[in-house]
N, C-alpha and C. Protein backbone atom coordinates (compact mmCIF):
# COMPACT_ATOMS: atom_id res chain seq x y z
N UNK A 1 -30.35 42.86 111.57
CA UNK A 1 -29.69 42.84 110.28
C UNK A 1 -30.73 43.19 109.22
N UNK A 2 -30.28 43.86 108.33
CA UNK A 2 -30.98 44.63 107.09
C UNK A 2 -31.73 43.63 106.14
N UNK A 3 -32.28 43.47 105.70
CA UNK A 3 -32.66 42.62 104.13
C UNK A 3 -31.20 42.79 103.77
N UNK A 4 -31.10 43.96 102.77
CA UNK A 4 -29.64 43.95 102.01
C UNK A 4 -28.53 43.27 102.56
N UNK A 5 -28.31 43.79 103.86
CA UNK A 5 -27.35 42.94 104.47
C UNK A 5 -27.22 41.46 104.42
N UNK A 6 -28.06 41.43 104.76
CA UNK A 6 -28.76 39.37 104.49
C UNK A 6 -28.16 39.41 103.39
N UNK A 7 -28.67 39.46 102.57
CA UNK A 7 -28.59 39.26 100.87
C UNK A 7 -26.98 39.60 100.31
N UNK A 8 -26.57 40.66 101.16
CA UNK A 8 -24.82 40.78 100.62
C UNK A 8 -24.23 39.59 101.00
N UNK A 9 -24.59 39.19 102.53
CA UNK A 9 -23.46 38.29 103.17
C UNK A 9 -24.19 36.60 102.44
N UNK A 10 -25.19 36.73 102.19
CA UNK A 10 -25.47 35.35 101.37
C UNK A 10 -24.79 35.01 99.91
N UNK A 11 -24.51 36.35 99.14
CA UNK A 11 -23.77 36.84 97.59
C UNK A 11 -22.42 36.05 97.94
N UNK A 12 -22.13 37.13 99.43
CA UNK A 12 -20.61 36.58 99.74
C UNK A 12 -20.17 35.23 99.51
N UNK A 13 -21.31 34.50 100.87
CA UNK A 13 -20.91 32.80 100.95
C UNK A 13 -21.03 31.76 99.44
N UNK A 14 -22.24 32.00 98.61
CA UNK A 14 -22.30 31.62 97.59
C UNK A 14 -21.22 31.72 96.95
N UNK A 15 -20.86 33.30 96.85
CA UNK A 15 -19.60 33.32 95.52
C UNK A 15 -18.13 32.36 95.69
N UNK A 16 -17.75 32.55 96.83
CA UNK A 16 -16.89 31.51 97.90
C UNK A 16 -16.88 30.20 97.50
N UNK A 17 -18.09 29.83 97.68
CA UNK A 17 -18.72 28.24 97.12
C UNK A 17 -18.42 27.93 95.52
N UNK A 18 -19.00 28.94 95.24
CA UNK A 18 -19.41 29.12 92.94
C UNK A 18 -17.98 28.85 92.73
N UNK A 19 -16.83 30.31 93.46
CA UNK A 19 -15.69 30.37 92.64
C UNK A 19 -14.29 29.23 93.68
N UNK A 20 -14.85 28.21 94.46
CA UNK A 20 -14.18 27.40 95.00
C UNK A 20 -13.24 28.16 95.34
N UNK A 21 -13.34 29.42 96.26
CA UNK A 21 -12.48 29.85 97.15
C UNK A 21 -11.57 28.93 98.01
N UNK A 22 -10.38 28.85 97.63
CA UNK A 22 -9.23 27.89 98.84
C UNK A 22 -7.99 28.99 99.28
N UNK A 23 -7.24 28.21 100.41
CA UNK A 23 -6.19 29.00 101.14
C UNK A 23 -4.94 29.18 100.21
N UNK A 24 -5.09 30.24 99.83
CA UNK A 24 -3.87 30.53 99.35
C UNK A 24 -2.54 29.78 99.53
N UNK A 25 -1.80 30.03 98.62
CA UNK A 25 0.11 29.27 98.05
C UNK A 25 0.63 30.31 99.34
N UNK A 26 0.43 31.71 99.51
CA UNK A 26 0.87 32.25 100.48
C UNK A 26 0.13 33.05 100.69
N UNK A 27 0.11 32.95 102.27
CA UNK A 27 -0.78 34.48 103.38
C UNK A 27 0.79 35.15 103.40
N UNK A 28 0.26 36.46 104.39
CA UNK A 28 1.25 37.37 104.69
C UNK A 28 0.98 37.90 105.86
N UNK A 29 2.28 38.05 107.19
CA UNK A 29 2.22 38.58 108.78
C UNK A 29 3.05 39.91 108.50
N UNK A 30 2.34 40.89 108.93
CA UNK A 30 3.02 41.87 109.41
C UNK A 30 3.37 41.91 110.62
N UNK A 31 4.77 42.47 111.26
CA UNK A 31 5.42 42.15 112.70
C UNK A 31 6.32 43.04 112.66
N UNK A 32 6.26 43.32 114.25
CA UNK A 32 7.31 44.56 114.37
C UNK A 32 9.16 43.62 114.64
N UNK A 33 8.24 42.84 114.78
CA UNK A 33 9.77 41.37 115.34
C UNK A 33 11.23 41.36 113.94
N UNK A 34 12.63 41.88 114.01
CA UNK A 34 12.90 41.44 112.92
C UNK A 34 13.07 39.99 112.37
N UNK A 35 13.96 39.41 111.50
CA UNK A 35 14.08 38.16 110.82
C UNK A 35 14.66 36.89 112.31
N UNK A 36 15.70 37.62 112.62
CA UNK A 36 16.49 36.63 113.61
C UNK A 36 15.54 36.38 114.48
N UNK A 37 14.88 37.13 115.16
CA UNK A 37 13.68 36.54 116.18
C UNK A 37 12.58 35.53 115.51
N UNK A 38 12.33 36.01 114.44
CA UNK A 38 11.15 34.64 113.66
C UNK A 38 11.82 33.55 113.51
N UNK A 39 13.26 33.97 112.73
CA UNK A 39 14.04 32.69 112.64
C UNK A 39 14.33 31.62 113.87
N UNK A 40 15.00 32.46 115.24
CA UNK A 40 14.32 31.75 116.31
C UNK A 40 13.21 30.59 116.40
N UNK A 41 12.32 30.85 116.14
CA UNK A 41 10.83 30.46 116.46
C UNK A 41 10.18 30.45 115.72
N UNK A 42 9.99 30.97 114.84
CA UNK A 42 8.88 30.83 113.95
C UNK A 42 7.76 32.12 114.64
N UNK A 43 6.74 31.92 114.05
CA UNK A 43 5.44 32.87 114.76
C UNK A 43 4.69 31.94 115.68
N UNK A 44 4.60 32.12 117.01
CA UNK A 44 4.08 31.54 117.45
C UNK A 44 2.58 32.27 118.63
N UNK A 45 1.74 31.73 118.69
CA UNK A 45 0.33 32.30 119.71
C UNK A 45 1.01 32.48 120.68
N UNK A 46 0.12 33.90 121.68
CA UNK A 46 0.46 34.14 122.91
C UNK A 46 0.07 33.46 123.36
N UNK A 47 -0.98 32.40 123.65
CA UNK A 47 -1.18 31.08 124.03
C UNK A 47 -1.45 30.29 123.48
N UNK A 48 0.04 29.26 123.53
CA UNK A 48 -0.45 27.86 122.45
C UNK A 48 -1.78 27.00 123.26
N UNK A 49 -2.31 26.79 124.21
CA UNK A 49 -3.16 26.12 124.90
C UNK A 49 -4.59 26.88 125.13
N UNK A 50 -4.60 28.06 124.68
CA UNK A 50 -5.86 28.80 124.69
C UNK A 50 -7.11 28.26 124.23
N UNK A 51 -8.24 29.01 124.64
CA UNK A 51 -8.95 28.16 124.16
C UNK A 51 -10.90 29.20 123.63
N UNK A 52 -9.58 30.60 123.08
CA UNK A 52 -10.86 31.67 122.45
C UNK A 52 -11.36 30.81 121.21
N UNK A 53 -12.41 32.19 121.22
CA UNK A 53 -13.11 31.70 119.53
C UNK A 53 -12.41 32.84 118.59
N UNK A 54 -12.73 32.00 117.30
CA UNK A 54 -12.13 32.44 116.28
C UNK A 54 -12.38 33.91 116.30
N UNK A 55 -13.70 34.41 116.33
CA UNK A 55 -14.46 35.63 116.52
C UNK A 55 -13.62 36.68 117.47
N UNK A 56 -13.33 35.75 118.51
CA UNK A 56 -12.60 36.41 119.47
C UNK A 56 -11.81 36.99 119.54
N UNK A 57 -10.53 36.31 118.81
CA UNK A 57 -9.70 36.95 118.26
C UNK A 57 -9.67 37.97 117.26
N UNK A 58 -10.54 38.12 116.41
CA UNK A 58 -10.39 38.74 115.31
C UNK A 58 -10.82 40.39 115.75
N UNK A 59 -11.88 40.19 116.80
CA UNK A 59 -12.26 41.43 117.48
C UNK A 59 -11.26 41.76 118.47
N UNK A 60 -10.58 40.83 119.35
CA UNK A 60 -9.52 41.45 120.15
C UNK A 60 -10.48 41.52 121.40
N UNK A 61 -11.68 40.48 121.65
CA UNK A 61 -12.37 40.73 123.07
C UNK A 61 -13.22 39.64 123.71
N UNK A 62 -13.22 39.68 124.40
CA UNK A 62 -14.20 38.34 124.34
C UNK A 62 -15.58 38.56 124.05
N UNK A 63 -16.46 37.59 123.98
CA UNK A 63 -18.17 37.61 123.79
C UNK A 63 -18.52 37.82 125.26
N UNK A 64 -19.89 38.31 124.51
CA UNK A 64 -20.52 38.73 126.07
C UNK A 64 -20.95 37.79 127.10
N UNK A 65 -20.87 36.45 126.14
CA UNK A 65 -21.22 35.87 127.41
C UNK A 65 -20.08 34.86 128.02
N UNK A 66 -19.10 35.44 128.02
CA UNK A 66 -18.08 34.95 128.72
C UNK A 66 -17.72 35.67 129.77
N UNK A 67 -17.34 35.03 130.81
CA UNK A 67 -16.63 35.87 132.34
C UNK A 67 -15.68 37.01 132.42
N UNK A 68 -15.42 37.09 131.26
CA UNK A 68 -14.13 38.20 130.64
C UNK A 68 -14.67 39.03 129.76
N UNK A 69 -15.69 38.78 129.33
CA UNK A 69 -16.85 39.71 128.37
C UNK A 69 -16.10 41.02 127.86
N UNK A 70 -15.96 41.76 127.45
CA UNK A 70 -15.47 42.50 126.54
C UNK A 70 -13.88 43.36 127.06
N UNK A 71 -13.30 41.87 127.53
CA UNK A 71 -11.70 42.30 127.84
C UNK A 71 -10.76 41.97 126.90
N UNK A 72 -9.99 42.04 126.47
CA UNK A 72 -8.99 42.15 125.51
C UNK A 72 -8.75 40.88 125.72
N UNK A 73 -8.27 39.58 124.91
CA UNK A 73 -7.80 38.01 123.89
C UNK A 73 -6.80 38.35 124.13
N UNK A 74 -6.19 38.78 123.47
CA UNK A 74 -4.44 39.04 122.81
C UNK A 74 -3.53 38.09 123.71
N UNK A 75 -3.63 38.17 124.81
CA UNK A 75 -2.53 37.22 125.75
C UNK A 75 -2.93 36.10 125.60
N UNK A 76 -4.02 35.78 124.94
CA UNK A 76 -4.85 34.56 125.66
C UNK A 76 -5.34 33.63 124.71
N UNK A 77 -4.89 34.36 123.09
CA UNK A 77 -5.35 33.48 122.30
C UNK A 77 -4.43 32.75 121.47
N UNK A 78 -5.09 31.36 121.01
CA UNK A 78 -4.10 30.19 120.57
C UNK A 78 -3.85 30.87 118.95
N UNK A 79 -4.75 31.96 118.64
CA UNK A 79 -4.44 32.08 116.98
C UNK A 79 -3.41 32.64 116.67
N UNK A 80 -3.29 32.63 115.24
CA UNK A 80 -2.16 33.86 114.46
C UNK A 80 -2.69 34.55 113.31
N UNK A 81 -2.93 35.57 113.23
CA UNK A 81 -3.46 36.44 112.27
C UNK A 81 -2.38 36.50 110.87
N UNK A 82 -2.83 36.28 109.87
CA UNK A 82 -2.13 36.42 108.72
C UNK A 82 -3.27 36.78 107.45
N UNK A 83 -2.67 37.32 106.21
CA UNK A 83 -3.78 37.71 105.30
C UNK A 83 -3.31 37.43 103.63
N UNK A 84 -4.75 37.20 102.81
CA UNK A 84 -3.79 37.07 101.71
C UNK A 84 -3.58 38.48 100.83
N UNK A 85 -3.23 37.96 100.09
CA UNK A 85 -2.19 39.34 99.29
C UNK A 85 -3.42 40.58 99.46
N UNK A 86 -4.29 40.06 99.27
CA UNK A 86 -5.67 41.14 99.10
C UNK A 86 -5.49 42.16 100.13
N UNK A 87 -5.12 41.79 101.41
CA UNK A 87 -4.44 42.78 102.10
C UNK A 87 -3.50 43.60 102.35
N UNK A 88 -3.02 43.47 101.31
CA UNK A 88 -1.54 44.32 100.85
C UNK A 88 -2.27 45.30 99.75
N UNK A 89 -2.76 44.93 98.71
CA UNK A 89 -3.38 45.62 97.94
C UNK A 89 -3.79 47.26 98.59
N UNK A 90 -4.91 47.40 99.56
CA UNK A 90 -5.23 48.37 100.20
C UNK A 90 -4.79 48.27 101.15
N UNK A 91 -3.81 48.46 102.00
CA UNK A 91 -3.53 48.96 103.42
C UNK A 91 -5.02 49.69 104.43
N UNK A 92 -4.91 48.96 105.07
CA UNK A 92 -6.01 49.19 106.21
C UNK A 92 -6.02 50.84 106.79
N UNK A 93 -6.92 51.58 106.82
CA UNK A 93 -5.87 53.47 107.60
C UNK A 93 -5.61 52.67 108.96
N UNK A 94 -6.06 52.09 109.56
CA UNK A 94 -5.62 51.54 111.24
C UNK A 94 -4.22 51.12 111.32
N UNK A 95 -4.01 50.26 110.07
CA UNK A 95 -2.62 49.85 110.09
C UNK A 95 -1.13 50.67 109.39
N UNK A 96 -1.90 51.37 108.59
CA UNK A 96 -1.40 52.60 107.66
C UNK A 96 -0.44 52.97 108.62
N UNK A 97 -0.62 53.44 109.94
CA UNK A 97 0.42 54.46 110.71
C UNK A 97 1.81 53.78 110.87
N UNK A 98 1.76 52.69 111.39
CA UNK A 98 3.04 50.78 111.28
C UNK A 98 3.50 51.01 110.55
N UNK A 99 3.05 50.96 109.46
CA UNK A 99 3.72 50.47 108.21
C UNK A 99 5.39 50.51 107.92
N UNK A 100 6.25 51.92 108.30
CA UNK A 100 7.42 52.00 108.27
C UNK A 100 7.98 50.89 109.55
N UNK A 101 7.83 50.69 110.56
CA UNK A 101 8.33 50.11 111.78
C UNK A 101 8.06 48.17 111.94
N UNK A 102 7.36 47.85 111.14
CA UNK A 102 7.24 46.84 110.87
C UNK A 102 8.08 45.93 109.65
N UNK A 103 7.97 44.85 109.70
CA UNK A 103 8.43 43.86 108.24
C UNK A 103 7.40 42.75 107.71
N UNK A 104 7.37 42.84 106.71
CA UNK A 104 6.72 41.81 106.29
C UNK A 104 6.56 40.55 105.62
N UNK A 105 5.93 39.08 106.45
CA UNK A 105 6.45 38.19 106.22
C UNK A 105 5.77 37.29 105.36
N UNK A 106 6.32 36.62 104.29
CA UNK A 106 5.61 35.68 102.91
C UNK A 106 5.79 34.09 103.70
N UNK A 107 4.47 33.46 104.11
CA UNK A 107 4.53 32.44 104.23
C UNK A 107 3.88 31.38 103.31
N UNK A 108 4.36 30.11 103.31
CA UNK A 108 3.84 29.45 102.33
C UNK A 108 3.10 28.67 103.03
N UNK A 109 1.87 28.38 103.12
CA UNK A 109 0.54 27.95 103.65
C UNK A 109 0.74 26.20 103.30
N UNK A 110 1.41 25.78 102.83
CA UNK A 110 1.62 24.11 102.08
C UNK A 110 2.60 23.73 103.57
N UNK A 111 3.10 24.40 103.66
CA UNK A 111 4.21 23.97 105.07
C UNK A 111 3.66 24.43 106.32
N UNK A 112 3.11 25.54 106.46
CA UNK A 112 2.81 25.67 107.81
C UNK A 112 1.10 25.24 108.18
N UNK A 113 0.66 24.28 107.01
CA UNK A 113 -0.73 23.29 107.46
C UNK A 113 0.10 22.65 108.34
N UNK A 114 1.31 22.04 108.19
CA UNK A 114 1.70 20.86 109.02
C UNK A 114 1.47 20.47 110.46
N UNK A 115 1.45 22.17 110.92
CA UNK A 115 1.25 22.44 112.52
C UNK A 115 0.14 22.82 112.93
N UNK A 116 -1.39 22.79 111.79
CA UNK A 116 -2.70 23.26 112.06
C UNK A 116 -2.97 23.87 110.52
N UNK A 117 -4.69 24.06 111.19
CA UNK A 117 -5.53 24.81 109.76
C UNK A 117 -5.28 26.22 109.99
N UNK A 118 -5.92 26.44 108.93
CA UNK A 118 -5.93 27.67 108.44
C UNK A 118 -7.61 28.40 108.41
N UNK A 119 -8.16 29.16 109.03
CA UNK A 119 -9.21 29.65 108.58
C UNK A 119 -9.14 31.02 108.21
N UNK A 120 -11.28 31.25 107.26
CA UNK A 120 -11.03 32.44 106.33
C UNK A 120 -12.07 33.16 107.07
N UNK A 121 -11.30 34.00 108.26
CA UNK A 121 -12.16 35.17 108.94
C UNK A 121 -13.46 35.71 108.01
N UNK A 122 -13.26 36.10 107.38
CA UNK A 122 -14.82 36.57 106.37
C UNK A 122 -15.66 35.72 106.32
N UNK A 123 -15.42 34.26 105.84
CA UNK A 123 -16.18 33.48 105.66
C UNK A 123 -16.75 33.01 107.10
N UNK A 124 -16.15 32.70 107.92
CA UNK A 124 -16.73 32.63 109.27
C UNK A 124 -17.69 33.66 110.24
N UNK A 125 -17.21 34.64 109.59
CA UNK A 125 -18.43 35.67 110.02
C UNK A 125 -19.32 35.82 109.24
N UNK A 126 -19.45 35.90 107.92
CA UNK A 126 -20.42 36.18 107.14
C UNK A 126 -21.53 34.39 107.08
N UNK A 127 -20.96 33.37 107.87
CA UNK A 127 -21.87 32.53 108.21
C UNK A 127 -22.54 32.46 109.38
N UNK A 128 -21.53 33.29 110.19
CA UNK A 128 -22.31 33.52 111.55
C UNK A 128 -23.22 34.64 111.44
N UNK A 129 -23.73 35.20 110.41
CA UNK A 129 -24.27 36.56 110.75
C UNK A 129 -24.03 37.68 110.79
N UNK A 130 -22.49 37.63 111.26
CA UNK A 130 -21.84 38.94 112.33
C UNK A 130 -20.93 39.90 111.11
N UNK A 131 -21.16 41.21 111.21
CA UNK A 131 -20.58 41.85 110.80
C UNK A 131 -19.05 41.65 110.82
N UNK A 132 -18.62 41.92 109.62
CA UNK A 132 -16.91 41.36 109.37
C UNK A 132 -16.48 42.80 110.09
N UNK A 133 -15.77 43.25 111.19
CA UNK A 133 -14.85 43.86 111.40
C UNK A 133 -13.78 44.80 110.53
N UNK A 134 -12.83 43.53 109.92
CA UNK A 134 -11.68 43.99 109.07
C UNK A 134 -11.77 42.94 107.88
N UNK A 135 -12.83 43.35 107.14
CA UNK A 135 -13.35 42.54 106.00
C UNK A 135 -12.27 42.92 104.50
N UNK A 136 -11.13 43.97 105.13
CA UNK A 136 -10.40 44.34 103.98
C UNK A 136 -9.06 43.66 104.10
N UNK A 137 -8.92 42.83 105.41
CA UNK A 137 -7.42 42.74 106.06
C UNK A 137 -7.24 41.12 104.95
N UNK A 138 -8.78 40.46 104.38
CA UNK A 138 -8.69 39.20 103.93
C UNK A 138 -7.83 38.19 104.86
N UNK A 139 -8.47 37.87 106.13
CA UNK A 139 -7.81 37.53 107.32
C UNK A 139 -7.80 35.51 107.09
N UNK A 140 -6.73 35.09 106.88
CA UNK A 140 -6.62 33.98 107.31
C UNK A 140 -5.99 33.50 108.39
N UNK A 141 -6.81 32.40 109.25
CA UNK A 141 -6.19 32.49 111.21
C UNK A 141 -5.76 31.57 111.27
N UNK A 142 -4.52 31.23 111.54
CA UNK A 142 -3.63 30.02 111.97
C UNK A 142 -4.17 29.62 113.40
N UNK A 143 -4.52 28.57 113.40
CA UNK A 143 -4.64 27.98 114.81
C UNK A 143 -3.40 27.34 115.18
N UNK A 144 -2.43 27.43 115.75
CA UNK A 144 -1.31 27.32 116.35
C UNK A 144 0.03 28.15 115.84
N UNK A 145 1.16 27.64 115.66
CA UNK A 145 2.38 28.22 115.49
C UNK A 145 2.63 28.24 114.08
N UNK A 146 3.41 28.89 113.31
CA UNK A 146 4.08 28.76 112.15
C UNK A 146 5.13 28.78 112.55
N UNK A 147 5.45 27.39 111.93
CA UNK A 147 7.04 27.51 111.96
C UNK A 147 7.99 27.57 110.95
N UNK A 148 8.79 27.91 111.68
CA UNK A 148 10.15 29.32 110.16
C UNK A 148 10.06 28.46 109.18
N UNK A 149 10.39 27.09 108.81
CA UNK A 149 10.68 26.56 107.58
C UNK A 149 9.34 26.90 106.63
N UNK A 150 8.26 27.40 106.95
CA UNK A 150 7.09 28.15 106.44
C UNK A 150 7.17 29.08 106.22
N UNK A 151 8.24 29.97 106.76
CA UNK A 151 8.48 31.36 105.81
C UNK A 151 9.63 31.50 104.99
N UNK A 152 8.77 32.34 104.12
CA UNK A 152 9.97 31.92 103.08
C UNK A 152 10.99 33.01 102.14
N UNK A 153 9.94 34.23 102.68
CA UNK A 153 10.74 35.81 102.63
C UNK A 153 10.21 36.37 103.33
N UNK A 154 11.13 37.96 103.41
CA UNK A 154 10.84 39.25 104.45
C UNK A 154 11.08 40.51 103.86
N UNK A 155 10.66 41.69 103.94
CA UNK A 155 10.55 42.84 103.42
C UNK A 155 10.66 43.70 104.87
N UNK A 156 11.33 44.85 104.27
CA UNK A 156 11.01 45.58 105.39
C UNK A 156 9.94 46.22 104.71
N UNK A 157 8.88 46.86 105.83
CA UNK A 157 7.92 48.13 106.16
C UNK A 157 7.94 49.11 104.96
N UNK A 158 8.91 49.91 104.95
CA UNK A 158 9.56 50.78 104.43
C UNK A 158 10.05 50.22 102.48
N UNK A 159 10.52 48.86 102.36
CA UNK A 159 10.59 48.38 101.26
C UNK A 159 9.35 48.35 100.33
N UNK A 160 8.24 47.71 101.44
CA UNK A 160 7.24 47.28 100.97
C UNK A 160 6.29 49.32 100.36
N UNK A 161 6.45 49.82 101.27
CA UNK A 161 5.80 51.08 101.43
C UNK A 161 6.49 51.63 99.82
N UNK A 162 7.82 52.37 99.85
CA UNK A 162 7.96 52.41 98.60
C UNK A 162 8.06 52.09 97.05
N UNK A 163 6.87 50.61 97.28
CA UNK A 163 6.28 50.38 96.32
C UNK A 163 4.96 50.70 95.99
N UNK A 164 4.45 50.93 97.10
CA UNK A 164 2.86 51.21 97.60
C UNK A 164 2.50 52.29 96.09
N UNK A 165 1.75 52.64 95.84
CA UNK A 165 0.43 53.40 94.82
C UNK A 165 -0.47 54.01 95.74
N UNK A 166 -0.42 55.35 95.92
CA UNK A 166 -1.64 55.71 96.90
C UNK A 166 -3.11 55.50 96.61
N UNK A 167 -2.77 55.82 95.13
CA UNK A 167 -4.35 55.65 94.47
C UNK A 167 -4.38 54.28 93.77
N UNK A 168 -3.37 53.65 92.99
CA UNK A 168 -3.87 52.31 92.77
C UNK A 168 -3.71 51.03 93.83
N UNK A 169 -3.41 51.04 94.84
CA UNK A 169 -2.31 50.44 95.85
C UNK A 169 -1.57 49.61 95.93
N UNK A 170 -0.86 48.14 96.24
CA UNK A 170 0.07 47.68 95.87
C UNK A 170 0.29 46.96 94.61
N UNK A 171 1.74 46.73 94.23
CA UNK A 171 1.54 46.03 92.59
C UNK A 171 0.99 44.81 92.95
N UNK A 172 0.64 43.81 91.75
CA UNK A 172 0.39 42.80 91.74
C UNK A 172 1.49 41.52 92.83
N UNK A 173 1.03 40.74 93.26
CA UNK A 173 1.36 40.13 93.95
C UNK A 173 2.75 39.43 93.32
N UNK A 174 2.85 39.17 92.32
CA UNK A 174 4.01 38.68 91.18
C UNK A 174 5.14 39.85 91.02
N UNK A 175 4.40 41.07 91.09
CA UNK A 175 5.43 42.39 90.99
C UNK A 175 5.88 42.92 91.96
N UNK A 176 5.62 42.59 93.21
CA UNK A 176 6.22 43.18 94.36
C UNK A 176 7.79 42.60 94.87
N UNK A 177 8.65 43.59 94.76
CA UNK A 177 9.87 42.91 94.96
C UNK A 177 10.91 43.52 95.99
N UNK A 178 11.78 42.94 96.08
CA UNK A 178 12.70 43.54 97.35
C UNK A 178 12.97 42.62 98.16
N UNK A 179 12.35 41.29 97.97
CA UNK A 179 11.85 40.23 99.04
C UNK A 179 13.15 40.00 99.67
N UNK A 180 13.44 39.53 100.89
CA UNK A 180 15.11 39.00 100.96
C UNK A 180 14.76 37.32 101.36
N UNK A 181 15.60 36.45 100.95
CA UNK A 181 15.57 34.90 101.63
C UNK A 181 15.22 35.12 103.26
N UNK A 182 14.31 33.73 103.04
CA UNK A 182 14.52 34.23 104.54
C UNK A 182 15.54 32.23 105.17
């Protein structure tokens, strides 16, 4: 790791600290699943009993020094990926291509603590050292299930998209509308 580097990811953790960074009123899941299936269930881990690291998930592999060393999580992990608005703002290009085929879901983070924490992917890497991955996705990781009475609207893909700004990118989090009850 660089000097600079050091010194960015130390700016990072400090500012975090200075400006009492906390979990957002609401994260947001993008899912190809529509409403009636969440409503079902809620969002729940491909394994509620898993037992990856946070890291793990976020890369989609395991560490090297595990027996599974750089095989794909996804079946195997207890998390749930969700982000705050900051990730709506810029659309990821990885995720850019989805965007029509998916919906997107407003959860309120006050209700779905009930079933577990919440962690702030950036901040966990930028204490471990490790280069953030998807340092734009503003990743907060549910360790277990959300359940539906935690969500609290849905957009389609396509709703959300024709609000999008190519060059400024999404409106303000207050101005984005279309939402339906969920």
């Amino acid at each position: 790791m660089s000097k600079m580097d050091w010194l960015k990811r130390k700016r990072r953790i400090i500012g975090r600290i200075v400006n009492r960074k906390h979990l957002p009123d609401y994260t947001y899941r993008w899912d190809t699943r529509g409403p009636t299936a969440i409503r079902a269930q809620g969002f729940q881990p491909w394994n509620p009993d898993g037992t990856i690291g946070l890291m793990e998930h976020v890369n989609n592999s395991y560490a090297a020094n595990h027996p599974q060393a750089g095989q794909m999580t996804k079946h195997d992990s207890q998390w749930l990926s969700t982000g705050a608005y900051g990730m709506l703002k810029k659309i990821d290009p990885t995720f850019a291509q989805q965007i029509l085929n998916t919906n997107l879901y407003k959860i309120e983070t006050r209700l779905a603590l009930q079933t577990g924490n919440f962690y702030d992917a950036n901040d966990t890497f930028d204490r471990a050292g490790v280069d953030r991955p998807y340092s734009t996705q503003r990743e907060w990781i549910k360790e277990g299930g959300i359940p539906q009475e935690a969500i609290v609207a849905y957009m389609s893909g396509r709703t959300f998209f024709n609000q999008y700004d190519m060059t400024n990118g999404a409106p303000d989090e207050d101005a984005l509308t279309g939402w339906q009850a969920f």
